[in-house]
C-alpha atoms as a PDB file:
ATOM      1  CA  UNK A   1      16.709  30.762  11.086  1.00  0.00           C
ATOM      2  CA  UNK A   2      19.193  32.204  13.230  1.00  0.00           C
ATOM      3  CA  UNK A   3      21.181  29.473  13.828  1.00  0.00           C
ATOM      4  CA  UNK A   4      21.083  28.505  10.656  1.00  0.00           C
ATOM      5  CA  UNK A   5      22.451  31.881   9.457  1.00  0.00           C
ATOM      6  CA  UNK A   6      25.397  32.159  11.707  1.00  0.00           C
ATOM      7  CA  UNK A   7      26.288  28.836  10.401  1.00  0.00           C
ATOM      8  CA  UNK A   8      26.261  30.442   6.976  1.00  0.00           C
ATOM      9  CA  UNK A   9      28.076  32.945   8.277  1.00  0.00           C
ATOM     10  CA  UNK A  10      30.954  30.842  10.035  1.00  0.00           C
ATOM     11  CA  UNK A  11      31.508  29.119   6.254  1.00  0.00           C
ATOM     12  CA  UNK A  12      32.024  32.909   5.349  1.00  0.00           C
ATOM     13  CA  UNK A  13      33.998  33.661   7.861  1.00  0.00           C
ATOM     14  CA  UNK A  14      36.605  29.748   7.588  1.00  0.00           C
ATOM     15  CA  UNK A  15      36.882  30.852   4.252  1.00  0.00           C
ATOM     16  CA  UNK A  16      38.592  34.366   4.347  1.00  0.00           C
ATOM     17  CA  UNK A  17      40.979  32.530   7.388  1.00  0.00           C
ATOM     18  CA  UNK A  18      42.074  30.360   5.091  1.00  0.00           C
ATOM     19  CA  UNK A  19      42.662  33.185   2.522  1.00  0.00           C
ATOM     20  CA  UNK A  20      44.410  35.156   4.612  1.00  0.00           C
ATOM     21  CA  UNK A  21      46.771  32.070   5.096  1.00  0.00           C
ATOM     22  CA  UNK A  22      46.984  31.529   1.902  1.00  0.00           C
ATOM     23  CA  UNK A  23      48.152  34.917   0.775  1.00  0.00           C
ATOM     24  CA  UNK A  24      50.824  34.650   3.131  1.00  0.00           C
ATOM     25  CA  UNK A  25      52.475  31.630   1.813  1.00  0.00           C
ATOM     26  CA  UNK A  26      54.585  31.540  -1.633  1.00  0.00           C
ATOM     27  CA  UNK A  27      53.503  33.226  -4.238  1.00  0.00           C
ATOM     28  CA  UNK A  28      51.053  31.675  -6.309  1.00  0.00           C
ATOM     29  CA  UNK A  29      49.451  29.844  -3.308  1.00  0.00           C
ATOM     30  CA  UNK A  30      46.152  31.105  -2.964  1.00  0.00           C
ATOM     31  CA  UNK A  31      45.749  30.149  -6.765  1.00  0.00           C
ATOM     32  CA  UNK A  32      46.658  26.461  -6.225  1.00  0.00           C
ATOM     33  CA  UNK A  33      44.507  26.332  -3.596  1.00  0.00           C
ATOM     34  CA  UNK A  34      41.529  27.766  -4.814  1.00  0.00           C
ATOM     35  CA  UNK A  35      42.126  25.428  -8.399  1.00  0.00           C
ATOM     36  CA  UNK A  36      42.618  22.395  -6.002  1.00  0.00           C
ATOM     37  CA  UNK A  37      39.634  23.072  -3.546  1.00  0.00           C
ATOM     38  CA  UNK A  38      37.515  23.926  -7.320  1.00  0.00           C
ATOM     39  CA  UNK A  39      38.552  20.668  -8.919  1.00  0.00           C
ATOM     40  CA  UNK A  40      37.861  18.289  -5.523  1.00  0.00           C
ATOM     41  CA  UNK A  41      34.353  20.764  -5.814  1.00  0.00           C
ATOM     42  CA  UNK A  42      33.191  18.712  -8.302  1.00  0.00           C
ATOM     43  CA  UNK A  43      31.990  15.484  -7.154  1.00  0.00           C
ATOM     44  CA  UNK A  44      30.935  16.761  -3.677  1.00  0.00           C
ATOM     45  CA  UNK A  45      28.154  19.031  -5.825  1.00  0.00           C
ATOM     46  CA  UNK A  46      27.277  15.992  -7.621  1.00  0.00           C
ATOM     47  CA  UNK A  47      27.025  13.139  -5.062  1.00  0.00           C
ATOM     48  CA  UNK A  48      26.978  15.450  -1.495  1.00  0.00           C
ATOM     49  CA  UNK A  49      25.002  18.259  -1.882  1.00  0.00           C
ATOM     50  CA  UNK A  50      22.306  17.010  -3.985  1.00  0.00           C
ATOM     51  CA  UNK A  51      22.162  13.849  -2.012  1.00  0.00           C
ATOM     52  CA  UNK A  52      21.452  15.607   0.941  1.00  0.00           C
ATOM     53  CA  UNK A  53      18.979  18.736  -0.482  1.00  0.00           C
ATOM     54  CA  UNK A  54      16.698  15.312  -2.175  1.00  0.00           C
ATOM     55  CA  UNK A  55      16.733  13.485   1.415  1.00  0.00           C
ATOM     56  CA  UNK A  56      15.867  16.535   3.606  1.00  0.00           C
ATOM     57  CA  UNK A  57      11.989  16.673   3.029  1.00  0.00           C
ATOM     58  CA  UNK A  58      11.894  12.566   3.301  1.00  0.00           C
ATOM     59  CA  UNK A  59      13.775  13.012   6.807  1.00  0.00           C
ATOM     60  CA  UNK A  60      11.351  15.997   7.283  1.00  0.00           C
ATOM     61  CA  UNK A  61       8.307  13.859   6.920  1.00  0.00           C
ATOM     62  CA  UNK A  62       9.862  10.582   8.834  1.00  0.00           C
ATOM     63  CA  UNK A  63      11.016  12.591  12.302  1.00  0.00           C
ATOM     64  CA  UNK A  64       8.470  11.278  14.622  1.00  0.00           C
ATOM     65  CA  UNK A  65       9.601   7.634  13.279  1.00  0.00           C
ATOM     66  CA  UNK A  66      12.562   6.744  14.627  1.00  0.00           C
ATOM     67  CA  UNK A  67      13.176   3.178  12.554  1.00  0.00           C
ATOM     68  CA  UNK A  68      12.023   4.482   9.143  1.00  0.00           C
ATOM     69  CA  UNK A  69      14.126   7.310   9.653  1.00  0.00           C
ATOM     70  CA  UNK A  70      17.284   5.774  10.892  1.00  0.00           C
ATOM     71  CA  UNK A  71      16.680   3.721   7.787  1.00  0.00           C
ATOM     72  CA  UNK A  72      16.221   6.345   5.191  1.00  0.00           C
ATOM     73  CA  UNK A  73      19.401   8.297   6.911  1.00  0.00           C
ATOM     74  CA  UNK A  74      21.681   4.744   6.631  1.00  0.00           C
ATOM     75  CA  UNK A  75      20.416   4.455   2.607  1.00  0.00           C
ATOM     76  CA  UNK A  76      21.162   7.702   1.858  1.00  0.00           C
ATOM     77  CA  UNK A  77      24.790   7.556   3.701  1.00  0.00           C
ATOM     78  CA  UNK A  78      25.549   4.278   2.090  1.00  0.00           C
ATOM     79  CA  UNK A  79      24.281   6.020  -1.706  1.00  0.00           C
ATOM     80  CA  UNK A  80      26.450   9.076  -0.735  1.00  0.00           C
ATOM     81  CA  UNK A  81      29.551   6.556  -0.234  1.00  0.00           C
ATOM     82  CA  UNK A  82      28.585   4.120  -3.245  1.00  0.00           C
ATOM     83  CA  UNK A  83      29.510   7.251  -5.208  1.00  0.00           C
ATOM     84  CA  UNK A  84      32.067   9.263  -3.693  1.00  0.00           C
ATOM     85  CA  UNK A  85      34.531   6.808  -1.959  1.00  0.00           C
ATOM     86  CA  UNK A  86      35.874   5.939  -5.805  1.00  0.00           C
ATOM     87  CA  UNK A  87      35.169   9.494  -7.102  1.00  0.00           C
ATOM     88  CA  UNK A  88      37.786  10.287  -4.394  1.00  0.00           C
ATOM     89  CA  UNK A  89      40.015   7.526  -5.349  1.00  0.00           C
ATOM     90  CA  UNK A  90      39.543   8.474  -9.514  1.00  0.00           C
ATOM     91  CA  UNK A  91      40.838  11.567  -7.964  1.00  0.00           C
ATOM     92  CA  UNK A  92      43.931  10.759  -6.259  1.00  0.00           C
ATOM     93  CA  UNK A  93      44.867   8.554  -8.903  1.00  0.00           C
ATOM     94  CA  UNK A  94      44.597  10.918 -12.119  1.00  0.00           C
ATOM     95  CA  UNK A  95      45.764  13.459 -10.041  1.00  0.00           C
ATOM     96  CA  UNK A  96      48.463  14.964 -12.385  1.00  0.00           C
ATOM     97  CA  UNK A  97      46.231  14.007 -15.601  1.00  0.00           C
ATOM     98  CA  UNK A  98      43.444  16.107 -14.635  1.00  0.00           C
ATOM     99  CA  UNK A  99      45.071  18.865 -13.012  1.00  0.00           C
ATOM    100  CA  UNK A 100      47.446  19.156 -16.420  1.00  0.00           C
ATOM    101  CA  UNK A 101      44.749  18.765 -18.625  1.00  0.00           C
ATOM    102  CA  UNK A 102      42.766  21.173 -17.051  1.00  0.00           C
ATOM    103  CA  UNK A 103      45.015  23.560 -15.876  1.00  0.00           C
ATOM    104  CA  UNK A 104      48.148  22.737 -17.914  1.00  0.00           C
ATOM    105  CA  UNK A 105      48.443  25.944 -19.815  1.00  0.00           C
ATOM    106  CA  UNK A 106      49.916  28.811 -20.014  1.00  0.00           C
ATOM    107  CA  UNK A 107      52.818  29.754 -17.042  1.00  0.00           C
ATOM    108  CA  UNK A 108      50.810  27.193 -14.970  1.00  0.00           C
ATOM    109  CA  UNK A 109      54.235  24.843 -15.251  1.00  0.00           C
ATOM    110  CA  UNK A 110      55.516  21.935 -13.586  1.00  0.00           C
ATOM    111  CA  UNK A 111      56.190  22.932 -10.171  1.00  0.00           C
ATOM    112  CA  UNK A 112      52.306  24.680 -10.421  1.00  0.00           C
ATOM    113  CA  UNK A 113      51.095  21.264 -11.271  1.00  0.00           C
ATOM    114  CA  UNK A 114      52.378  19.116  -8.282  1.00  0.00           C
ATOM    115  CA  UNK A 115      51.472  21.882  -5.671  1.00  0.00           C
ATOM    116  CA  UNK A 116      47.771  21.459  -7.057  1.00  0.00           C
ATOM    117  CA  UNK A 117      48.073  17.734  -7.189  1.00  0.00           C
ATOM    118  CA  UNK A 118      49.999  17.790  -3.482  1.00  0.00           C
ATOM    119  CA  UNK A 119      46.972  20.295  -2.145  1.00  0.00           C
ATOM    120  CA  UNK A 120      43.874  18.068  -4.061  1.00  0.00           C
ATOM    121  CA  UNK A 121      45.290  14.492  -2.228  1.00  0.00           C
ATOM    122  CA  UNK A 122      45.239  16.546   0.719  1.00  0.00           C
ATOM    123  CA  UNK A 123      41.420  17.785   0.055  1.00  0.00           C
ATOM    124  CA  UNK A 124      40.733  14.254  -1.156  1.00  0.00           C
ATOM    125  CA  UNK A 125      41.167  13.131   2.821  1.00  0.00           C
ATOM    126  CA  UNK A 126      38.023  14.536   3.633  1.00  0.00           C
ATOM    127  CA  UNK A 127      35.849  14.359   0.518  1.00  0.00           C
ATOM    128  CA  UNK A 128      34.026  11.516   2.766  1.00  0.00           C
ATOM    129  CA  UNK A 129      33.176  13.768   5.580  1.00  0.00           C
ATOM    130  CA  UNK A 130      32.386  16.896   3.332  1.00  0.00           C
ATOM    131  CA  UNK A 131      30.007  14.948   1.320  1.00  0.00           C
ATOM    132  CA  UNK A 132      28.253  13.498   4.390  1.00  0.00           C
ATOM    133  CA  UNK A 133      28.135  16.422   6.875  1.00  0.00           C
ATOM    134  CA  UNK A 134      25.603  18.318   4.683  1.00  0.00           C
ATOM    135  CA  UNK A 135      23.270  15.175   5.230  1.00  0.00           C
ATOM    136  CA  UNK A 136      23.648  14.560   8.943  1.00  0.00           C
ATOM    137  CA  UNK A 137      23.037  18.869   9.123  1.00  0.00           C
ATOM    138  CA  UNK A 138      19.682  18.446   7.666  1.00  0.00           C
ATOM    139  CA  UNK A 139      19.075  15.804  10.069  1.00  0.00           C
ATOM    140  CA  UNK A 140      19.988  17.681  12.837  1.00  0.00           C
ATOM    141  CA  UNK A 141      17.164  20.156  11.136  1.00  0.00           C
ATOM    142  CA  UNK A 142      14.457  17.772  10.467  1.00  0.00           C
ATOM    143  CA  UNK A 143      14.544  16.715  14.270  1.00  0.00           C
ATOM    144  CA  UNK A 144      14.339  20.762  14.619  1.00  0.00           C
ATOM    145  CA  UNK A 145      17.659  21.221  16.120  1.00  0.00           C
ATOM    146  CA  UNK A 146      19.434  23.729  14.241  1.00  0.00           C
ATOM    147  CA  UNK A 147      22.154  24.448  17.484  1.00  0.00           C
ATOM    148  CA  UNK A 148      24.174  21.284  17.223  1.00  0.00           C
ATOM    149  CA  UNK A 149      25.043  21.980  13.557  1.00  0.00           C
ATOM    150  CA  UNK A 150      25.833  25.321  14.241  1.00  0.00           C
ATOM    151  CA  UNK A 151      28.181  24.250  17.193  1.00  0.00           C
ATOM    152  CA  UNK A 152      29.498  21.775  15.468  1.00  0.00           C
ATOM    153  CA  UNK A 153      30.904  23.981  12.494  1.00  0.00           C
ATOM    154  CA  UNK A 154      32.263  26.446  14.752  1.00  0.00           C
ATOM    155  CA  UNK A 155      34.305  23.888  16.029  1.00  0.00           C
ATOM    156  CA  UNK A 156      35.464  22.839  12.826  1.00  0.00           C
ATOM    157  CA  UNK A 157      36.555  26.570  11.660  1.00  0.00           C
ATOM    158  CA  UNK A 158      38.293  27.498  15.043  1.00  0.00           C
ATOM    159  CA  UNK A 159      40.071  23.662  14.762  1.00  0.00           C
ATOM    160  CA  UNK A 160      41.002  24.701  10.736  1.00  0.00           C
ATOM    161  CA  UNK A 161      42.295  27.885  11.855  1.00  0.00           C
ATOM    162  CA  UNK A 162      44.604  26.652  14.289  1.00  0.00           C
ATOM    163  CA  UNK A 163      45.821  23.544  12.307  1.00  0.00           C
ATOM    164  CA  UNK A 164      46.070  26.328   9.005  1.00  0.00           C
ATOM    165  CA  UNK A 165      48.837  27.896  10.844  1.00  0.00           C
ATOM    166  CA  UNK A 166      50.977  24.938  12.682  1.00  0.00           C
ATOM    167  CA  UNK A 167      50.300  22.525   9.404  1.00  0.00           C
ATOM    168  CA  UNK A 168      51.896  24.394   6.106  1.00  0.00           C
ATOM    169  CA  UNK A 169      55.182  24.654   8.029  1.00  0.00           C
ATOM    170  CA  UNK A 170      55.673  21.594   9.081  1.00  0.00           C
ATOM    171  CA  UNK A 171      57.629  19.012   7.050  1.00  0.00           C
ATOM    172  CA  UNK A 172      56.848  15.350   5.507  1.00  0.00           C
ATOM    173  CA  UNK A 173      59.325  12.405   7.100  1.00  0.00           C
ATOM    174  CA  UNK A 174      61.925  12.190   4.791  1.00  0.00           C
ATOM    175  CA  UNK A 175      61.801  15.713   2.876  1.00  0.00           C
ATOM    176  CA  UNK A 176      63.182  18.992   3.299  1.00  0.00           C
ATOM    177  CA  UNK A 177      60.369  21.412   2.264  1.00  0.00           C
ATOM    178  CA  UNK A 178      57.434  22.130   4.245  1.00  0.00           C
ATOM    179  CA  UNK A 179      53.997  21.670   3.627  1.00  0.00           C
ATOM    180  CA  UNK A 180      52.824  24.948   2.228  1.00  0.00           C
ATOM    181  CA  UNK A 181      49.981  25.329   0.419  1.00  0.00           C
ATOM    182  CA  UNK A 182      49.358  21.375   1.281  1.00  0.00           C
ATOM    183  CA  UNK A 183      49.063  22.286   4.813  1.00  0.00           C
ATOM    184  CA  UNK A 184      46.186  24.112   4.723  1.00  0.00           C
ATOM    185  CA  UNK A 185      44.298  21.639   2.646  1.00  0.00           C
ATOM    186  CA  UNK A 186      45.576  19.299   5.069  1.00  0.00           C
ATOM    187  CA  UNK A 187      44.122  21.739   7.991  1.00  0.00           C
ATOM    188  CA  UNK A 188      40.176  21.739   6.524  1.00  0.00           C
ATOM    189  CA  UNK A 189      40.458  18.096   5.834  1.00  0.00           C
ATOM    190  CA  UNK A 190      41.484  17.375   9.146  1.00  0.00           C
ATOM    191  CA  UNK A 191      38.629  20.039  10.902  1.00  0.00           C
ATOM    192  CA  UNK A 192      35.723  18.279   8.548  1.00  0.00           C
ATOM    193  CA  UNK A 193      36.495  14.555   9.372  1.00  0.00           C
ATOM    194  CA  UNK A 194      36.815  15.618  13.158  1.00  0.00           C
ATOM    195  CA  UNK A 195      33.182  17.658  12.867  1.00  0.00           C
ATOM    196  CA  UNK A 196      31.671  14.660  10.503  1.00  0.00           C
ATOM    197  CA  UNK A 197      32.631  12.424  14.074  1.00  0.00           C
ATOM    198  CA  UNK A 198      30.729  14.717  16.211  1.00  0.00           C
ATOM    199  CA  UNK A 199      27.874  14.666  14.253  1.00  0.00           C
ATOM    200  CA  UNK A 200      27.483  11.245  13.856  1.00  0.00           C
ATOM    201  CA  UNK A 201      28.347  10.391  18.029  1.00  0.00           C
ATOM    202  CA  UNK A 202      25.743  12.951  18.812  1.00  0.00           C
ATOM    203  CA  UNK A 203      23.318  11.798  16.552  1.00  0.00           C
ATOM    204  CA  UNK A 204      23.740   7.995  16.983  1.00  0.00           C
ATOM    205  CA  UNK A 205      23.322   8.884  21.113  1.00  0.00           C
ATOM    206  CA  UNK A 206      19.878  10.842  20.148  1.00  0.00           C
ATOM    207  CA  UNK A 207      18.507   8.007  18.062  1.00  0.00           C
ATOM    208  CA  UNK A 208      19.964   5.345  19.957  1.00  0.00           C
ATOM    209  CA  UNK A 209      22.092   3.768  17.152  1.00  0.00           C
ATOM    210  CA  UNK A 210      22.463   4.866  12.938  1.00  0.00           C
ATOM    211  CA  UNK A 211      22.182   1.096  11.598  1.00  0.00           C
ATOM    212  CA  UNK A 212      25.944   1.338  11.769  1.00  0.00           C
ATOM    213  CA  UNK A 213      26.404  -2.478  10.937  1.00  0.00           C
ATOM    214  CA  UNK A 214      24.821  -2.243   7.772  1.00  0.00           C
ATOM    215  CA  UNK A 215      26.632   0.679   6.914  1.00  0.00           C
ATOM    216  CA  UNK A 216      29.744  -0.612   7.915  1.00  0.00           C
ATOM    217  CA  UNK A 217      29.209  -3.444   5.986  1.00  0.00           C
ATOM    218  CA  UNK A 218      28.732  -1.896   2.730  1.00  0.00           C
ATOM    219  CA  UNK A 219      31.853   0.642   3.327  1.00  0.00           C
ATOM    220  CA  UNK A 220      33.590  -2.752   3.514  1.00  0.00           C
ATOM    221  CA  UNK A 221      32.322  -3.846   0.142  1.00  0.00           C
ATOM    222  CA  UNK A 222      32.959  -0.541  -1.278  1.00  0.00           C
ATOM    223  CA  UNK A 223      36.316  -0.112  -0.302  1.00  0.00           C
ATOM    224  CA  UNK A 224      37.361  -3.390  -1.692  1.00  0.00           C
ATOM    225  CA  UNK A 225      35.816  -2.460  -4.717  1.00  0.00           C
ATOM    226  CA  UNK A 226      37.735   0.800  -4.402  1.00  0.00           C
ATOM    227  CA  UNK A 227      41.174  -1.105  -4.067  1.00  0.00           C
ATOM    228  CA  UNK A 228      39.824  -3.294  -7.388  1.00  0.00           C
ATOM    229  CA  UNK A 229      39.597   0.264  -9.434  1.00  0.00           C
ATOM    230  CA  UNK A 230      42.672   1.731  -8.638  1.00  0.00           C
ATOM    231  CA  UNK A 231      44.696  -1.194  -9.757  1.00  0.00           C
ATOM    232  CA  UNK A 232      42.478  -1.192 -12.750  1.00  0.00           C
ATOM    233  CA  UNK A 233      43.245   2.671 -13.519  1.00  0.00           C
ATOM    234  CA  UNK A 234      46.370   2.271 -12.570  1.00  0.00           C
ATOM    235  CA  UNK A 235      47.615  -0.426 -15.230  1.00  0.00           C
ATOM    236  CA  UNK A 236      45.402   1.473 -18.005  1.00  0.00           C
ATOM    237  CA  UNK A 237      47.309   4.679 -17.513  1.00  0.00           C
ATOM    238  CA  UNK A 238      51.023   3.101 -18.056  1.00  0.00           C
ATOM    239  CA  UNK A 239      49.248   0.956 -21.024  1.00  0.00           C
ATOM    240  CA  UNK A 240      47.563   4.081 -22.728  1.00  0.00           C
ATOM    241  CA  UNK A 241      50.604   6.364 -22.264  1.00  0.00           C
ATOM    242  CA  UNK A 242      52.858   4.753 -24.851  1.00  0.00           C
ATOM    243  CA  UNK A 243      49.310   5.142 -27.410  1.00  0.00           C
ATOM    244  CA  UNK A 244      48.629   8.812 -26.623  1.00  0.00           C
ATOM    245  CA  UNK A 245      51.490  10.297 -25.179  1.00  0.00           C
ATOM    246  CA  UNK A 246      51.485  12.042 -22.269  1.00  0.00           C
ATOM    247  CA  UNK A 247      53.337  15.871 -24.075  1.00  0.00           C
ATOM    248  CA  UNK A 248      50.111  16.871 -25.109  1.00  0.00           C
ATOM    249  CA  UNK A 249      46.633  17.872 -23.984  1.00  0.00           C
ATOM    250  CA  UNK A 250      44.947  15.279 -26.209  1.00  0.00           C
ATOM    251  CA  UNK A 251      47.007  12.686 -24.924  1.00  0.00           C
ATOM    252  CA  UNK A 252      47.074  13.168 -21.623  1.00  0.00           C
ATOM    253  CA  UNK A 253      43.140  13.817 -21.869  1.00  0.00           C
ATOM    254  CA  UNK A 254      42.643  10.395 -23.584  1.00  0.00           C
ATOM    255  CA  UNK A 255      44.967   8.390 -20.962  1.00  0.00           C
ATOM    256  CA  UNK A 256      42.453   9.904 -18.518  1.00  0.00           C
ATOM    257  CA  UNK A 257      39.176   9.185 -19.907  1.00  0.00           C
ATOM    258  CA  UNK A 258      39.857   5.661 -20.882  1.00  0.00           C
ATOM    259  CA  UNK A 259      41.756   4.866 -17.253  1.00  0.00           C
ATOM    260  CA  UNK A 260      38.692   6.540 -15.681  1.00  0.00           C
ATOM    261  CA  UNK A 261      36.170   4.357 -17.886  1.00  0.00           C
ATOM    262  CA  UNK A 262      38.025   0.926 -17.124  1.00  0.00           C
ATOM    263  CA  UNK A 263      38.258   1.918 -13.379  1.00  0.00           C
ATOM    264  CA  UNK A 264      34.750   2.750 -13.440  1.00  0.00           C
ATOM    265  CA  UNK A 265      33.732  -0.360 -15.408  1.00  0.00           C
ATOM    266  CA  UNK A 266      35.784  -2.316 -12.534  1.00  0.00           C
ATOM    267  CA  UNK A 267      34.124  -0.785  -9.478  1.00  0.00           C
ATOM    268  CA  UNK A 268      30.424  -1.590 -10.572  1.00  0.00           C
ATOM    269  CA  UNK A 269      31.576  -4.907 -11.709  1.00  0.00           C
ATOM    270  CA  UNK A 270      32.988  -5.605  -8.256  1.00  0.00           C
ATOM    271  CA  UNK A 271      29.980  -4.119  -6.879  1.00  0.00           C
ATOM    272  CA  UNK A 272      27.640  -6.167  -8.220  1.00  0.00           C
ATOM    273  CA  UNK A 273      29.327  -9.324  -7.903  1.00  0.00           C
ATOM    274  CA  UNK A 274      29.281  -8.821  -4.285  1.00  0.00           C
ATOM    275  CA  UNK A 275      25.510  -8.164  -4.436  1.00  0.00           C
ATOM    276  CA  UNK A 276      26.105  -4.517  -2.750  1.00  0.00           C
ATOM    277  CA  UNK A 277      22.720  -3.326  -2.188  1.00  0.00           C
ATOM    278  CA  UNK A 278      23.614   0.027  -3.322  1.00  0.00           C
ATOM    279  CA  UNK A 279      25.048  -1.297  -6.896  1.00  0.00           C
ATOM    280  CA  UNK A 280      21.662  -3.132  -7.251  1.00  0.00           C
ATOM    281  CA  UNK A 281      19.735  -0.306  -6.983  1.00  0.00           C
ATOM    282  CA  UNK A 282      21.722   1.688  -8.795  1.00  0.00           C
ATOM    283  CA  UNK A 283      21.214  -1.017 -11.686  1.00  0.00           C
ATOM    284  CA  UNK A 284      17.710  -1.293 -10.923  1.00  0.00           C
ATOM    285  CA  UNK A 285      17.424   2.630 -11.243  1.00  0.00           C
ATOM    286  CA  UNK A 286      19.132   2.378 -14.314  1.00  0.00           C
ATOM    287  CA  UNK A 287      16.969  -0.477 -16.225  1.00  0.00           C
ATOM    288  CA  UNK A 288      13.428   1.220 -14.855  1.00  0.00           C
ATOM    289  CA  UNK A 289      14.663   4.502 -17.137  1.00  0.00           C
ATOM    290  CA  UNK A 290      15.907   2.626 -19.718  1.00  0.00           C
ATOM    291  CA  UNK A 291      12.646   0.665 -20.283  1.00  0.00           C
ATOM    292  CA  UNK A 292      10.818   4.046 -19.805  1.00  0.00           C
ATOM    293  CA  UNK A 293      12.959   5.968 -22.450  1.00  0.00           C
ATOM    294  CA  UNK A 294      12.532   2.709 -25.027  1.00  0.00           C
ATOM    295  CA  UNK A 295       8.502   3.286 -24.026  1.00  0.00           C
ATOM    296  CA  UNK A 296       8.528   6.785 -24.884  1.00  0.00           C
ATOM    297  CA  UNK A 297      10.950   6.256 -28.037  1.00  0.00           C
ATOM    298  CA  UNK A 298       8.221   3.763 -29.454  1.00  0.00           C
ATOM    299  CA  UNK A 299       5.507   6.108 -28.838  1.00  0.00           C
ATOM    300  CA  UNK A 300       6.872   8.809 -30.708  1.00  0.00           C
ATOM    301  CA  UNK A 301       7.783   6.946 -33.881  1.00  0.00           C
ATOM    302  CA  UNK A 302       4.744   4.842 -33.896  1.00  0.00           C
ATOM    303  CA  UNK A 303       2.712   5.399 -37.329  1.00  0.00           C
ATOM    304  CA  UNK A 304       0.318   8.966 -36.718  1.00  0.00           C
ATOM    305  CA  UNK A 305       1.666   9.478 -33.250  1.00  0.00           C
END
């Protein structure tokens, strides 16, 4: 518990640092910041979190065997990934869609918009390593180690404090401004994928290996997949445009949606035509509640039921 609790604490703790950075950048920084880190929020809760919380009592149950847990760890890494590597790319792409859609109102103007969009590509970097790093923690716990995690993340916040104040003045190659609010999104990006490394190094040296191969394997797969989708999205939103019209919150809503549905629709095509194990089951999944919600449909209606 106590471990565990300073951990807790240390999130606490990176949190107001990165405030207190924040505040002391342009005005209206903190704001795009905290609307950026909300909006790349979303699928972590969904695919990373959730993810992790279902796995921990399976890992719980499977410490004191090594294969079947290196096994169940690798699944639920490559299911994390089969969602969230084109999540993150949906992300980068709609960009400006989402963040005027959702935000576009108001004084929240132009200039508003692309420090949002600049600071969620920035936060997009690392959705990978935020989404996992919840996972390997609660293996870390269900081999009752609750130390490494807590070392781990101390790392990370001391290395996102110190890259939060070189990073937002620094400038891109080939531009004038600096960094800004970017910067620090750029900073706890940076700090996550560096702590997801040291998880998964330590780990793989406790257990002797993480089925890596396979995993790798997949993450190829995926990321082809990935490259499929974006080109998909990307056509779709300069086809829609000229329909809906990109001046309004309707239309730019719409040239969202439908992008996001044909990317979608792209990715699990891919997916399953390269027999990704991950796509299958997802499919599998899928058809098993299907059938079950057509069994219980038929029950209900049947004549005295």
């Amino acid at each position: 518990m106590g471990p565990r609790t300073a951990s807790l604490a240390i999130v606490q703790l990176n949190l107001v640092a990165v405030t207190v950075f924040a505040s002391s950048l342009s005005a209206g920084s903190l704001t795009v910041f905290t609307f950026a880190n909300n909006l790349q929020s979303f699928p972590l809760g969904i695919f990373g979190i959730s993810f992790a919380i279902a796995a921990f009592p399976t890992l719980s149950e499977l410490a004191g065997n090594r294969e079947r847990f290196i096994a169940t760890l690798s699944q639920t890494v490559r299911q994390i990934l089969f969602l969230m590597l084109p999540a993150t790319a949906l992300l980068v792409v709609l960009r400006a869609q989402l963040v005027r859609a959702l935000l576009g109102s108001g004084r929240f103007d132009w200039h508003d918009t692309v420090q949002t969009t600049d600071a969620l590509v920035m936060f997009c970097i690392s959705l990978f390593a935020q989404a996992l790093i919840p996972l390997l923690m609660r293996a870390y716990f269900a081999q009752r180690d609750s130390v490494t995690p807590l070392l781990t993340s101390l790392g990370g916040c001391l290395l996102n404090i110190t890259l939060a104040i070189v990073l937002p003045g620094l400038s891109l190659p080939g531009q004038s401004r600096t960094l800004g609010v970017a910067g620090l999104a750029l900073a706890f990006s940076l700090a996550n994928v560096l702590q997801l490394i040291v998880l998964w190094v330590l780990l793989r040296a406790r257990l002797g290996g993480l089925d890596g191969r396979t995993v790798a394997a997949s993450v190829g797969k995926m990321i082809s997949a990935t490259f499929v989708m974006v080109t998909a999205v990307q056509l779709m939103k300069y086809a829609v445009a000229p329909l809906s019209g990109t001046q309004t919150f309707l239309g730019v809503a719409v040239q969202a949606m439908v992008a996001a549905f044909v990317g979608t629709v792209a990715y699990g095509g891919m997916m399953l035509l390269m027999r990704s194990p991950e796509a299958m089951a997802f499919a599998e999944t899928f058809r098993r509640r299907r059938r079950t919600l057509v069994n219980v449909t038929e029950t209900v209606t049947e004549p005295g039921a």
